[in-house]
PDB file of N, CA and C in Angstrom:
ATOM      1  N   UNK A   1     -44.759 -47.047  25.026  1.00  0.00           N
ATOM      2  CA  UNK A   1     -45.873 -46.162  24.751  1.00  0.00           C
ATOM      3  C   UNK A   1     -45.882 -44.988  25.732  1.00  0.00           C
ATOM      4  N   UNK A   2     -46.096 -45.174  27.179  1.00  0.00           N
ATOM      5  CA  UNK A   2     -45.609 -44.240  27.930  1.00  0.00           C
ATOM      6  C   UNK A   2     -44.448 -43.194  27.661  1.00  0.00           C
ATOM      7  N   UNK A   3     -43.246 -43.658  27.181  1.00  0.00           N
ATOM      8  CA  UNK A   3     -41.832 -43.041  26.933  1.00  0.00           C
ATOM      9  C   UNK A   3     -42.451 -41.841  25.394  1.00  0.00           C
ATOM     10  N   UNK A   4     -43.080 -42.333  24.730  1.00  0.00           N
ATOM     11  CA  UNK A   4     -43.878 -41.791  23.655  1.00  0.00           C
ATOM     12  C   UNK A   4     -44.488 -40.593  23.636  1.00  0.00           C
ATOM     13  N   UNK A   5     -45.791 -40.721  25.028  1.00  0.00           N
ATOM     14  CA  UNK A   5     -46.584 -39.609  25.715  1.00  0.00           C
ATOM     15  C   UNK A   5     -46.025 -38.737  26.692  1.00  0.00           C
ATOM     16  N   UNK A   6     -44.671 -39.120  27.289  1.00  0.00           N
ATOM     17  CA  UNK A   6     -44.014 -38.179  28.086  1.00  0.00           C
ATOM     18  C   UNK A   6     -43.421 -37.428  27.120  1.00  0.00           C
ATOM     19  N   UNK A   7     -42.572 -37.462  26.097  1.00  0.00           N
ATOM     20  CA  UNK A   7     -41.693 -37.148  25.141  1.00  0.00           C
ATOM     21  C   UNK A   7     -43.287 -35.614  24.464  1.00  0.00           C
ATOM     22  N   UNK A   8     -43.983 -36.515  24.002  1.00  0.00           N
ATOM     23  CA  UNK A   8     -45.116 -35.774  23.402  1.00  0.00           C
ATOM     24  C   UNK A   8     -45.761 -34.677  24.070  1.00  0.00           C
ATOM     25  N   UNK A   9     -46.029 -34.991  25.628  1.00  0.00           N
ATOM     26  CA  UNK A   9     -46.804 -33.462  26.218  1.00  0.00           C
ATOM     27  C   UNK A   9     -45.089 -32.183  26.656  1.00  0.00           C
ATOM     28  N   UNK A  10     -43.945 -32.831  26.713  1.00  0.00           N
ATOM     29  CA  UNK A  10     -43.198 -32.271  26.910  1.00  0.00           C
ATOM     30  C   UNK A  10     -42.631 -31.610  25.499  1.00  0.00           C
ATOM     31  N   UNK A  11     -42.806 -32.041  24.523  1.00  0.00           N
ATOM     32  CA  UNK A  11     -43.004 -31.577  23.099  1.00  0.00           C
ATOM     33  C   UNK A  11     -43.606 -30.016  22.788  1.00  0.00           C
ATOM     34  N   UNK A  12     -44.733 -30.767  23.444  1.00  0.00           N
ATOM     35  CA  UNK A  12     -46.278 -29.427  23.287  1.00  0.00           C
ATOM     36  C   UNK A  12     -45.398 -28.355  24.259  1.00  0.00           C
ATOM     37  N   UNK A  13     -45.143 -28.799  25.662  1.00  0.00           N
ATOM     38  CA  UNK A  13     -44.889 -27.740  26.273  1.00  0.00           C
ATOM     39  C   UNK A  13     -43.728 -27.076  25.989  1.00  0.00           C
ATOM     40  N   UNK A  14     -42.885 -27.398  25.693  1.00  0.00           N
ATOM     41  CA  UNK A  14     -41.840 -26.214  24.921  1.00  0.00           C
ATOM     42  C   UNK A  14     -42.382 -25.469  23.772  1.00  0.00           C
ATOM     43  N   UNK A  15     -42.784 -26.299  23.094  1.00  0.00           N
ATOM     44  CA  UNK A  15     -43.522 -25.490  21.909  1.00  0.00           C
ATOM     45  C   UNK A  15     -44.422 -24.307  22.824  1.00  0.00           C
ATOM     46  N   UNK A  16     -45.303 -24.569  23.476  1.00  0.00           N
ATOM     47  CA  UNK A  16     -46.230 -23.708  23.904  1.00  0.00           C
ATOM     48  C   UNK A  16     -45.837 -22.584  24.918  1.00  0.00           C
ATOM     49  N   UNK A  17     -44.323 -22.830  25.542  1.00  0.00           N
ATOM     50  CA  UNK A  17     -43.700 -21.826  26.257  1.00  0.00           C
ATOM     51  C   UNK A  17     -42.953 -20.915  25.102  1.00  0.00           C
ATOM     52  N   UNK A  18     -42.922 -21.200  23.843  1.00  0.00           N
ATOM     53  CA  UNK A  18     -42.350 -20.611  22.975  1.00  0.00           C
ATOM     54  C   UNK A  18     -43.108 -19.489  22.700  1.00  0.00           C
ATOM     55  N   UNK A  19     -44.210 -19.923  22.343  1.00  0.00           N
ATOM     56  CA  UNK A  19     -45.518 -19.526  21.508  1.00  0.00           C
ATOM     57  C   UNK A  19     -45.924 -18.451  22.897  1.00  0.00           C
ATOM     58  N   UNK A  20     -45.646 -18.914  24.007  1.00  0.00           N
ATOM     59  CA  UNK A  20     -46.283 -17.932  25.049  1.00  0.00           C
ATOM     60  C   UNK A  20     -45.331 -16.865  25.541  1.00  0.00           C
ATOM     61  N   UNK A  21     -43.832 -16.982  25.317  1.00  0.00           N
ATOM     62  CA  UNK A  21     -43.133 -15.988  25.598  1.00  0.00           C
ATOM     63  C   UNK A  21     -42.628 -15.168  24.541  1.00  0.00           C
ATOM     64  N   UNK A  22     -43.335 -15.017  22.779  1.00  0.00           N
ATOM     65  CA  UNK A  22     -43.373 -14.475  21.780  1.00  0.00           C
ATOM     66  C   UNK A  22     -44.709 -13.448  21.998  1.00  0.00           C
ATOM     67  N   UNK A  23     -45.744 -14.014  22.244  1.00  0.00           N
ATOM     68  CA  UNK A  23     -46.620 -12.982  22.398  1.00  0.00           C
ATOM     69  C   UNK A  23     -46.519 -12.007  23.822  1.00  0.00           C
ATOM     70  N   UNK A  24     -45.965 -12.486  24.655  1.00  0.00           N
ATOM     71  CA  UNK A  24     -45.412 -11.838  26.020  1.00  0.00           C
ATOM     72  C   UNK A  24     -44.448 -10.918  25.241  1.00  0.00           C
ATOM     73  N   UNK A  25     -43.564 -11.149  24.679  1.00  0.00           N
ATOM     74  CA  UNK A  25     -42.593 -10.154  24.724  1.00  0.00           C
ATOM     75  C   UNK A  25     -43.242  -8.743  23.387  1.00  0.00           C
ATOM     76  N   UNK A  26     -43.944  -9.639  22.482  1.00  0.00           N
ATOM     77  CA  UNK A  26     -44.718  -8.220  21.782  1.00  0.00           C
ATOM     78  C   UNK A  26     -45.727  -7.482  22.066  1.00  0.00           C
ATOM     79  N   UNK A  27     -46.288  -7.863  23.379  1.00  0.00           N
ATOM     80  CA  UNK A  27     -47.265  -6.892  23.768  1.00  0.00           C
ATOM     81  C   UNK A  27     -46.322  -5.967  24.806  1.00  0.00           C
ATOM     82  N   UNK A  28     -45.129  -7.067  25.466  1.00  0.00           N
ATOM     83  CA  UNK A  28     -44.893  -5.835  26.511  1.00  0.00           C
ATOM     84  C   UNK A  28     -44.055  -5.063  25.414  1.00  0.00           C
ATOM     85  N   UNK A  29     -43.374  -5.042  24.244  1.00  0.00           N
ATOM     86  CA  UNK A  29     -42.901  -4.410  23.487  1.00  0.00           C
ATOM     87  C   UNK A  29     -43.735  -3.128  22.579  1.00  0.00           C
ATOM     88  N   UNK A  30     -44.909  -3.876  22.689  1.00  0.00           N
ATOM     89  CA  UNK A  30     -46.021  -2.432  22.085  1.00  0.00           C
ATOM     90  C   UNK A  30     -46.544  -1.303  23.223  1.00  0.00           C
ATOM     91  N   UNK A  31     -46.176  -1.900  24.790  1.00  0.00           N
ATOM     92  CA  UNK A  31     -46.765  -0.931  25.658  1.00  0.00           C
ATOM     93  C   UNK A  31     -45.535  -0.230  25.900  1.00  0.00           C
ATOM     94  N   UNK A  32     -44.235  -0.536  25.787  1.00  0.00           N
ATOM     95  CA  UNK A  32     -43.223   0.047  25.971  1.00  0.00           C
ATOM     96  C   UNK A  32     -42.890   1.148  25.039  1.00  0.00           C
ATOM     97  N   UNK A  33     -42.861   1.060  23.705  1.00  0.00           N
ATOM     98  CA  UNK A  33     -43.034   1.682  22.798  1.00  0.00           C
ATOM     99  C   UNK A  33     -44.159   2.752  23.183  1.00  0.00           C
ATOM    100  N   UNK A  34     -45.403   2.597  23.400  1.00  0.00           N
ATOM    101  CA  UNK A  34     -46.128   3.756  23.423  1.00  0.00           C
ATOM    102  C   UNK A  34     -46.033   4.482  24.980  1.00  0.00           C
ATOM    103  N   UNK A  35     -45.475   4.164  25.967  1.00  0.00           N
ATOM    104  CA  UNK A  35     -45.108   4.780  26.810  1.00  0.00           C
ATOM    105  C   UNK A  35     -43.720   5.874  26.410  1.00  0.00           C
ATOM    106  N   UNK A  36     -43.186   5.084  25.094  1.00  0.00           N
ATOM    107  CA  UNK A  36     -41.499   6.254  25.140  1.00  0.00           C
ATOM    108  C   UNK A  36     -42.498   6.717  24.499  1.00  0.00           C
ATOM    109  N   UNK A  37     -43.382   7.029  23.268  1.00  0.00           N
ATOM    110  CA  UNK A  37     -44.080   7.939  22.053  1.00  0.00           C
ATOM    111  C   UNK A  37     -44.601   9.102  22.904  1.00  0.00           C
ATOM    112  N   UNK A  38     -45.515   8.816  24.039  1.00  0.00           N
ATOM    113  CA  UNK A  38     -46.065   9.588  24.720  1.00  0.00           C
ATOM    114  C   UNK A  38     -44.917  10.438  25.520  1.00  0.00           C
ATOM    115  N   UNK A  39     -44.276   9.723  26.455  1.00  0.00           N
ATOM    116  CA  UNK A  39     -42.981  10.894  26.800  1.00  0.00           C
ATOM    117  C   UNK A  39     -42.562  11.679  25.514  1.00  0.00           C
ATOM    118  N   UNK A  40     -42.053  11.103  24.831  1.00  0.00           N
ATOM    119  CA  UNK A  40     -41.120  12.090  24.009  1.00  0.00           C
ATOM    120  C   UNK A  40     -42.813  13.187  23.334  1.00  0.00           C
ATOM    121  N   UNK A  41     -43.575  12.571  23.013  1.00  0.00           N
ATOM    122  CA  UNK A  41     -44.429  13.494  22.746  1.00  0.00           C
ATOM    123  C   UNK A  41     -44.336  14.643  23.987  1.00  0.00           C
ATOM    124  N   UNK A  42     -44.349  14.134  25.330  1.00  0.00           N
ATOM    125  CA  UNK A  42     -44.753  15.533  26.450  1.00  0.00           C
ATOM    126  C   UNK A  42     -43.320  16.136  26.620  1.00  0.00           C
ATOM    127  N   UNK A  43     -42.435  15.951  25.876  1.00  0.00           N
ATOM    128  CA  UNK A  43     -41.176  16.507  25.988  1.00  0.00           C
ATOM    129  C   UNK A  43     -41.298  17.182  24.890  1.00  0.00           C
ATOM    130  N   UNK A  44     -41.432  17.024  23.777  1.00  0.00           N
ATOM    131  CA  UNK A  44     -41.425  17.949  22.726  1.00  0.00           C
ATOM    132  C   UNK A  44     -42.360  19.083  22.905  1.00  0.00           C
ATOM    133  N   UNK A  45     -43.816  18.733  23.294  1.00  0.00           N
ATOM    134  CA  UNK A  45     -44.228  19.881  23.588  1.00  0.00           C
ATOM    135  C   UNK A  45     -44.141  20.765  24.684  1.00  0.00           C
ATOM    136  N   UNK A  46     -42.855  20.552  26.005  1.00  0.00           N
ATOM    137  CA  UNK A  46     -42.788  21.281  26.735  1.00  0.00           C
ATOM    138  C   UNK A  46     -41.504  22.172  26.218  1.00  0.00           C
ATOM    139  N   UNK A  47     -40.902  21.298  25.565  1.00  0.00           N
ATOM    140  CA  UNK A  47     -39.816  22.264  24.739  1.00  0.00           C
ATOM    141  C   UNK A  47     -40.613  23.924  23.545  1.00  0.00           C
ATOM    142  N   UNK A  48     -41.358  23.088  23.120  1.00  0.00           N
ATOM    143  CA  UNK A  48     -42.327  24.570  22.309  1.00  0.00           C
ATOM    144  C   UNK A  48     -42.917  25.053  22.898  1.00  0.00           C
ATOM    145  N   UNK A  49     -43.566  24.725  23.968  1.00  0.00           N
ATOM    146  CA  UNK A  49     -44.088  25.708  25.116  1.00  0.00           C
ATOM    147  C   UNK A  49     -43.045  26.727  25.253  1.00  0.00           C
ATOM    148  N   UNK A  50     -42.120  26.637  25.981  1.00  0.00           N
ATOM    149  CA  UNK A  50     -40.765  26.875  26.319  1.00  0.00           C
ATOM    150  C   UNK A  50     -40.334  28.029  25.282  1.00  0.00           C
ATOM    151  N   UNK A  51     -39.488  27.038  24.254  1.00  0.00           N
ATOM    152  CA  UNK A  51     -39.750  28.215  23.015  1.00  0.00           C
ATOM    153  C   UNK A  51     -40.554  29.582  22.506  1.00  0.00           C
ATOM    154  N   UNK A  52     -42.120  29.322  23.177  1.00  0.00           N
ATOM    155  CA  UNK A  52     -43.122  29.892  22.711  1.00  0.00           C
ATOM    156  C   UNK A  52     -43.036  30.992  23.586  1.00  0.00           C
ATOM    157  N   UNK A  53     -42.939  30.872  25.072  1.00  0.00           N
ATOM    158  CA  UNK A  53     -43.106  31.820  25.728  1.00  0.00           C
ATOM    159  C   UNK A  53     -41.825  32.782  25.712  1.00  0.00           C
ATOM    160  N   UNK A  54     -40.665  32.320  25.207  1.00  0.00           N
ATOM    161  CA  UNK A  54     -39.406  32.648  25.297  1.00  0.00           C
ATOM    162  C   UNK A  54     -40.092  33.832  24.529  1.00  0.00           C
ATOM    163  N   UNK A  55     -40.117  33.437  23.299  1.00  0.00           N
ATOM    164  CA  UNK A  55     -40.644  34.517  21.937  1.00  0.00           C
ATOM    165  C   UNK A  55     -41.303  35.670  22.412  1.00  0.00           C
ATOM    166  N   UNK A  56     -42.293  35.325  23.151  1.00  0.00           N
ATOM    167  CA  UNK A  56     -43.981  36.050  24.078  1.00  0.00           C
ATOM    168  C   UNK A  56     -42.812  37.175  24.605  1.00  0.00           C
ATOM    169  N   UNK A  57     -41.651  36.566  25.522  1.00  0.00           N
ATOM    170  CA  UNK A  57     -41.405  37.421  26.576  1.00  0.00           C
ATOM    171  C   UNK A  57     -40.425  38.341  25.547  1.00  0.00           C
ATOM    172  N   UNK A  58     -39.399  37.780  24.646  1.00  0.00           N
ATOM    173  CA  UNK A  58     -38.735  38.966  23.682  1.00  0.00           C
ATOM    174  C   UNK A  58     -39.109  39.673  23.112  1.00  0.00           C
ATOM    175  N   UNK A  59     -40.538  39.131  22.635  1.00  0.00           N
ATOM    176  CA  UNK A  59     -41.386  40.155  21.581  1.00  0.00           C
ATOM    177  C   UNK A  59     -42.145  41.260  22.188  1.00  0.00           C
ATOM    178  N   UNK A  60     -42.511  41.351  23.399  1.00  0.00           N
ATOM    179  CA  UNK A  60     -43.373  41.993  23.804  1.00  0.00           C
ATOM    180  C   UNK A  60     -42.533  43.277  24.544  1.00  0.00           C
ATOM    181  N   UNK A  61     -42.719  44.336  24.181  1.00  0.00           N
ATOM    182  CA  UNK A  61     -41.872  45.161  24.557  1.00  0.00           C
ATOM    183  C   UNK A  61     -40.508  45.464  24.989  1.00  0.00           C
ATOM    184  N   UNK A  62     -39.641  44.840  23.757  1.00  0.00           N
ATOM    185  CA  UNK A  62     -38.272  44.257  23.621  1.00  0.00           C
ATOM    186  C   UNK A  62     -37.804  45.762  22.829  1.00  0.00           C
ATOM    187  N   UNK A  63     -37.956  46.741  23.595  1.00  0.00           N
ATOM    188  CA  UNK A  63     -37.398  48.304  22.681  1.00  0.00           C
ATOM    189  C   UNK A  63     -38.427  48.749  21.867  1.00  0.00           C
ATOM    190  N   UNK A  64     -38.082  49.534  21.190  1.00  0.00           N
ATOM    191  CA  UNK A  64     -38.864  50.297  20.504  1.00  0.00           C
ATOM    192  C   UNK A  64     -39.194  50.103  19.267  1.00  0.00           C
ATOM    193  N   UNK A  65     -40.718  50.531  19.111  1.00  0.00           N
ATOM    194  CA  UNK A  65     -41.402  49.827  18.075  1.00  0.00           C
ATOM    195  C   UNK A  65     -40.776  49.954  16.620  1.00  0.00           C
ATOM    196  N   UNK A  66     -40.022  51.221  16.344  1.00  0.00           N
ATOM    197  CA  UNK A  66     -39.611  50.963  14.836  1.00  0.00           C
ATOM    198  C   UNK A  66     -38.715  50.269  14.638  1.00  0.00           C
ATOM    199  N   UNK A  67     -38.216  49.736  16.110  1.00  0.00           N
ATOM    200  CA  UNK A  67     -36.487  49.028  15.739  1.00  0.00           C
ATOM    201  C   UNK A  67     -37.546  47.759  15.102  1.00  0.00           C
ATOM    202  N   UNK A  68     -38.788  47.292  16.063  1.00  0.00           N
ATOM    203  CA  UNK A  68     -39.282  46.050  16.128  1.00  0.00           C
ATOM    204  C   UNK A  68     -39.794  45.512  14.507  1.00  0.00           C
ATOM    205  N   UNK A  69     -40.574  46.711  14.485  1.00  0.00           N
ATOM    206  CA  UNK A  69     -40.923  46.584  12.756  1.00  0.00           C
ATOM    207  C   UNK A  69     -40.414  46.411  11.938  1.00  0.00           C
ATOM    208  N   UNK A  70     -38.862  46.989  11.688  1.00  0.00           N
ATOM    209  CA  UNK A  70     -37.735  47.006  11.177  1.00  0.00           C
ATOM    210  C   UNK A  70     -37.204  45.691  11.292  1.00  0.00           C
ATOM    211  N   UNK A  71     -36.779  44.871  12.186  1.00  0.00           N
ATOM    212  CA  UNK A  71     -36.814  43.753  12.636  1.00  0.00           C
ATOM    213  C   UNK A  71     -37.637  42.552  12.007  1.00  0.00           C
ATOM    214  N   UNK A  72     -38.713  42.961  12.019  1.00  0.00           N
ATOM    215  CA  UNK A  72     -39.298  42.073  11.519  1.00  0.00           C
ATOM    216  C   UNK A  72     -40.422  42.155  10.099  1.00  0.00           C
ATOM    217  N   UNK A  73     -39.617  43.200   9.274  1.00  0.00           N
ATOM    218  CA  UNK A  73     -40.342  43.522   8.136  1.00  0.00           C
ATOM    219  C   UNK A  73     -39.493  42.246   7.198  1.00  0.00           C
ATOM    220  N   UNK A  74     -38.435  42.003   7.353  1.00  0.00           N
ATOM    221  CA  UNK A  74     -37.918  41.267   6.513  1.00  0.00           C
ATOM    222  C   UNK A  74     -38.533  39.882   6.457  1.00  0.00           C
ATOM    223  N   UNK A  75     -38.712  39.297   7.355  1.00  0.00           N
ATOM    224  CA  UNK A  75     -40.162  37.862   7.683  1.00  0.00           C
ATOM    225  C   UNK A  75     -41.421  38.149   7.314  1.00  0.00           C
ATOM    226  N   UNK A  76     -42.010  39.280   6.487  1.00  0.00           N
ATOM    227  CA  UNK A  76     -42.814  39.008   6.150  1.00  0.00           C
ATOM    228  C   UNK A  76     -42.566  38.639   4.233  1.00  0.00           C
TER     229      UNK A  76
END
């Protein structure tokens, strides 16, 4: 009977180290995940920042205005 109840709580406890290192690994898997979402989010928008001002600094008195218009009559 003893040999029975050792067998049995050692049963539970594998089972329950199972059960406890499945939910361990999907939460640290959901905080990991939203730590890369958020980087790559602050990377993408430092790249269009980037981009943006690039534009700011070519567009803004980049020669003369009819070349500019000319330039950019076709985008509209």
């Amino acid at each position: 009977m003893t040999d029975l109840l050792i067998w049995l709580v050692a049963a539970l406890g594998a089972v329950g180290g199972v059960v406890l290192g499945l939910l361990w690994g999907r939460v640290d898997g959901k905080h990991k995940g939203k730590r890369e979402a958020e980087r790559d989010a602050m990377e993408d928008k430092s790249k269009r920042v980037e981009r943006g001002r690039d534009a700011v600094r070519d567009g803004r008195r980049a020669g003369d205005p009819a070349d500019r218009l000319r330039r950019n009559d076709g985008r509209w």
